[in-house]
C-alpha atoms as a PDB file:
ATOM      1  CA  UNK A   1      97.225  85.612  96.293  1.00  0.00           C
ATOM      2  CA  UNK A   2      93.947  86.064  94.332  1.00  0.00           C
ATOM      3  CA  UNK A   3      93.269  89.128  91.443  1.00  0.00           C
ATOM      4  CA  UNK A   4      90.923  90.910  93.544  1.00  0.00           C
ATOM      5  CA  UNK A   5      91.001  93.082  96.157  1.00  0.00           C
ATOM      6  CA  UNK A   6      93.807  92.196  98.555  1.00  0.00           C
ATOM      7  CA  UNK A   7      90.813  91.261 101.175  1.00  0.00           C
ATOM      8  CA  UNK A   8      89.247  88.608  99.349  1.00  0.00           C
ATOM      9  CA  UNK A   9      92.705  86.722 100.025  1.00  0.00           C
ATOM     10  CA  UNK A  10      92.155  86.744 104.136  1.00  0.00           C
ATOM     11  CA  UNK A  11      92.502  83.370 105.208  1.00  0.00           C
ATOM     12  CA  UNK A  12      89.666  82.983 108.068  1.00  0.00           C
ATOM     13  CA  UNK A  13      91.615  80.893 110.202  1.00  0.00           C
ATOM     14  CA  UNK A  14      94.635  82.578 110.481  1.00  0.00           C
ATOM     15  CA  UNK A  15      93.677  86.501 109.638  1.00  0.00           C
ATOM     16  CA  UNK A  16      91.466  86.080 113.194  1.00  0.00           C
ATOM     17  CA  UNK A  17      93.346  88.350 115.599  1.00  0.00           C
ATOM     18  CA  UNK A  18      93.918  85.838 118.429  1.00  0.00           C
ATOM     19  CA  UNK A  19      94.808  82.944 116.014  1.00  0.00           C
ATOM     20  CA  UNK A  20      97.252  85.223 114.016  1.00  0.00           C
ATOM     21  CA  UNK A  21      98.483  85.891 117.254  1.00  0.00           C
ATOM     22  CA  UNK A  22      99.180  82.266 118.278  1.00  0.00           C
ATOM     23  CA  UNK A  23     101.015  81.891 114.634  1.00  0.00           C
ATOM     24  CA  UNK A  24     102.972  85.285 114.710  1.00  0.00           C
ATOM     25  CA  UNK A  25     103.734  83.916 118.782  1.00  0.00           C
ATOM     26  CA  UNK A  26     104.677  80.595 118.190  1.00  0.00           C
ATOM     27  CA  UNK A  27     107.503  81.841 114.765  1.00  0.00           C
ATOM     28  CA  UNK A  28     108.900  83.688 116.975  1.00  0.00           C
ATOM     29  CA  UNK A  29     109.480  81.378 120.180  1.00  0.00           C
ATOM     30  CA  UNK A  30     109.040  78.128 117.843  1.00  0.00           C
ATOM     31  CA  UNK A  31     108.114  76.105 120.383  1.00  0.00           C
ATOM     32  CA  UNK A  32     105.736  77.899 123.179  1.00  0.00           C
ATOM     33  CA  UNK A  33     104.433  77.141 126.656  1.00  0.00           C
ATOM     34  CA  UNK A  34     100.627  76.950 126.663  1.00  0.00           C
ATOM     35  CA  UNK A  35     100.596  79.937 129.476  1.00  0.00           C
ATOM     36  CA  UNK A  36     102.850  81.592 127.807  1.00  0.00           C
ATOM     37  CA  UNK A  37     100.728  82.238 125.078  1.00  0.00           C
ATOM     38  CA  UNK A  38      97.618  82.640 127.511  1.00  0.00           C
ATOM     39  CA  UNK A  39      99.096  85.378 129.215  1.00  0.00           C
ATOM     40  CA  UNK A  40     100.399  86.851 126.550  1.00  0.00           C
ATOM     41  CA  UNK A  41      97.156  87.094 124.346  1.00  0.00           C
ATOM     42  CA  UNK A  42      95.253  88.030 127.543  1.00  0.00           C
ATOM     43  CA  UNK A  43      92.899  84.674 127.476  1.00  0.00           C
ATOM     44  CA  UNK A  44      90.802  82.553 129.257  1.00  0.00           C
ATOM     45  CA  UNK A  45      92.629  78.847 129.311  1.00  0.00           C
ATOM     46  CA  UNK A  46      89.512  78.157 127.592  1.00  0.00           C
ATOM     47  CA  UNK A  47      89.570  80.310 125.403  1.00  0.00           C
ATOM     48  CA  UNK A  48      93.026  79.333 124.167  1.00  0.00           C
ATOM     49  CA  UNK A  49      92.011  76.083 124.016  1.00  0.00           C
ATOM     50  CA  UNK A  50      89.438  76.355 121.184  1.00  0.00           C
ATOM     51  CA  UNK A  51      91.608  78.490 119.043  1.00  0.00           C
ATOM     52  CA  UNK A  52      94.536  75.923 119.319  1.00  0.00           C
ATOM     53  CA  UNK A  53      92.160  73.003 118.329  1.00  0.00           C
ATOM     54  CA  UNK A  54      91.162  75.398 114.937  1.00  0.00           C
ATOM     55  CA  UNK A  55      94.952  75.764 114.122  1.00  0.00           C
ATOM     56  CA  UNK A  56      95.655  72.589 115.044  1.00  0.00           C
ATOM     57  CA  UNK A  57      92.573  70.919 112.749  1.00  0.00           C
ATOM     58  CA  UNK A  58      93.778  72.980 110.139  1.00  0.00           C
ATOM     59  CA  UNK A  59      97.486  71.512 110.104  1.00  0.00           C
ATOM     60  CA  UNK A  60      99.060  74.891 111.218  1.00  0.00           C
ATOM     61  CA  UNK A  61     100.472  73.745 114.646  1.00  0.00           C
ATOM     62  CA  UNK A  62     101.211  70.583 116.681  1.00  0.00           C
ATOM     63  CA  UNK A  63     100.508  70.499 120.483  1.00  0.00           C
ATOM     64  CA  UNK A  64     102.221  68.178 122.682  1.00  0.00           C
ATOM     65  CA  UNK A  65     101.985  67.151 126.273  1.00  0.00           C
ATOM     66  CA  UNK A  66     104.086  66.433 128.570  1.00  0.00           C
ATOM     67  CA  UNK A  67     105.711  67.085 132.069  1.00  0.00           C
ATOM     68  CA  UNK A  68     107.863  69.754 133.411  1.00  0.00           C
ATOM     69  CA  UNK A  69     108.811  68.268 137.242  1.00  0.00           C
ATOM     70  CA  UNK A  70     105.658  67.430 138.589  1.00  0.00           C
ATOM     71  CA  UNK A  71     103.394  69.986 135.989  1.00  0.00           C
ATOM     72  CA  UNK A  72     101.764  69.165 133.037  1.00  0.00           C
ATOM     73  CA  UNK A  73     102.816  71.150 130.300  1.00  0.00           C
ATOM     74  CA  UNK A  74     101.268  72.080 126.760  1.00  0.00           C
ATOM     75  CA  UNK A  75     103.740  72.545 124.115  1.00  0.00           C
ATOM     76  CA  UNK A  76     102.718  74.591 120.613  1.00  0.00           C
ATOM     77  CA  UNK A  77     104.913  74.306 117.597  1.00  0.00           C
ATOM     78  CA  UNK A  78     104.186  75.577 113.705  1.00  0.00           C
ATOM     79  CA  UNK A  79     104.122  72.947 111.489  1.00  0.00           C
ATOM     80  CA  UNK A  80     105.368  73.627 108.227  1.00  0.00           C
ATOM     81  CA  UNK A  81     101.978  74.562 106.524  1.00  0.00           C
ATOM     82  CA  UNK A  82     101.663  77.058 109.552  1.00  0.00           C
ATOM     83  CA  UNK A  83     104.785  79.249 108.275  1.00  0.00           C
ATOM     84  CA  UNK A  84     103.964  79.163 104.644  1.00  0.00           C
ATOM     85  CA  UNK A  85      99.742  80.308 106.133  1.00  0.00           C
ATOM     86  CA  UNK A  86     101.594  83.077 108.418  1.00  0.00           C
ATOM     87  CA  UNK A  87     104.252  83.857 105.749  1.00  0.00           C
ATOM     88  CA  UNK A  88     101.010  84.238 103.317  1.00  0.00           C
ATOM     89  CA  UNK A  89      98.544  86.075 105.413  1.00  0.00           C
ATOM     90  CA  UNK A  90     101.745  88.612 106.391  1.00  0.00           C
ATOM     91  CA  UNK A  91     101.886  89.345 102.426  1.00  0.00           C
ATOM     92  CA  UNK A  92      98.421  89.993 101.780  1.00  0.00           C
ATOM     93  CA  UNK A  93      98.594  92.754 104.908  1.00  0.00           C
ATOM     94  CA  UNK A  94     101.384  94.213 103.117  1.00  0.00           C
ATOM     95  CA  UNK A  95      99.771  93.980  99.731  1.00  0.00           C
ATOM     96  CA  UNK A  96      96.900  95.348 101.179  1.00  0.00           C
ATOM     97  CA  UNK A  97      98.456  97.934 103.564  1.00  0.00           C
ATOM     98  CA  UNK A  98     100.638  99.213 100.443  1.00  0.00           C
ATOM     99  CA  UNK A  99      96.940  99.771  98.475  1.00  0.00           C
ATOM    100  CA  UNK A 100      95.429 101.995 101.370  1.00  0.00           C
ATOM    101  CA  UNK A 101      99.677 103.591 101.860  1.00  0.00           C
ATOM    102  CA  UNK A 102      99.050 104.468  98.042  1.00  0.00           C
ATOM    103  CA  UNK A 103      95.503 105.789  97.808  1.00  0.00           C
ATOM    104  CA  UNK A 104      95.993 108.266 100.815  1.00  0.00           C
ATOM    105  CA  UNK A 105      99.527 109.638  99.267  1.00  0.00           C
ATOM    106  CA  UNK A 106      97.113 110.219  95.952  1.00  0.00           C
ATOM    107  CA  UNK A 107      94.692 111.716  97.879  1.00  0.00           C
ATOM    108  CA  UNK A 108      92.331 108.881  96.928  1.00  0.00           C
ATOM    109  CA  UNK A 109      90.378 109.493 100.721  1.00  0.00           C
ATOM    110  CA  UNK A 110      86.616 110.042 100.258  1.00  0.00           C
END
């Protein structure tokens, strides 16, 4: 976590909403089904696609291929840099969500 405001801490590729999705996801299923996730996250197959290849670049998940029967299948896991970046990005919210809990129970709104 950095000194500053709790924002300045964001990690761009995991604080974006359908990426954080993908990560929060994927913990909780630890290994998901490339539709899955599509329908789930209401996105094109496209779509999914380039935010899986960010993640993926980044170390945060592994994809594999394979067969299911007759279908090929896309497979999304969290590598272990993936749950320490979702574990992380989870505390800043709360550091941050604790900051704006704190300022309206002082009356701190302008």
């Amino acid at each position: 976590m950095t000194d500053g405001h709790p924002v300045t801490g964001l990690d761009e590729v995991v604080h974006q909403r359908v990426r954080l999705g993908i990560l929060a996801i994927t913990h909780e299923a630890r290994r998901v089904e490339f539709g899955y996730l599509r329908t789930q996250l209401d996105l094109t197959a496209g779509n999914l696609s380039k935010h899986l290849s960010v993640l993926e670049t980044a170390g945060l998940i592994d994809i594999e291929k394979g067969y299911q029967g007759k279908r090929g299948r896309t497979w999304i896991t969290l590598t272990r840099d993936g749950t320490t970046a979702l574990t992380e990005e989870i505390g800043r919210l709360k550091v941050l969500i604790a900051r704006v809990e704190t300022q309206q129970s002082a009356g701190g709104q302008r």
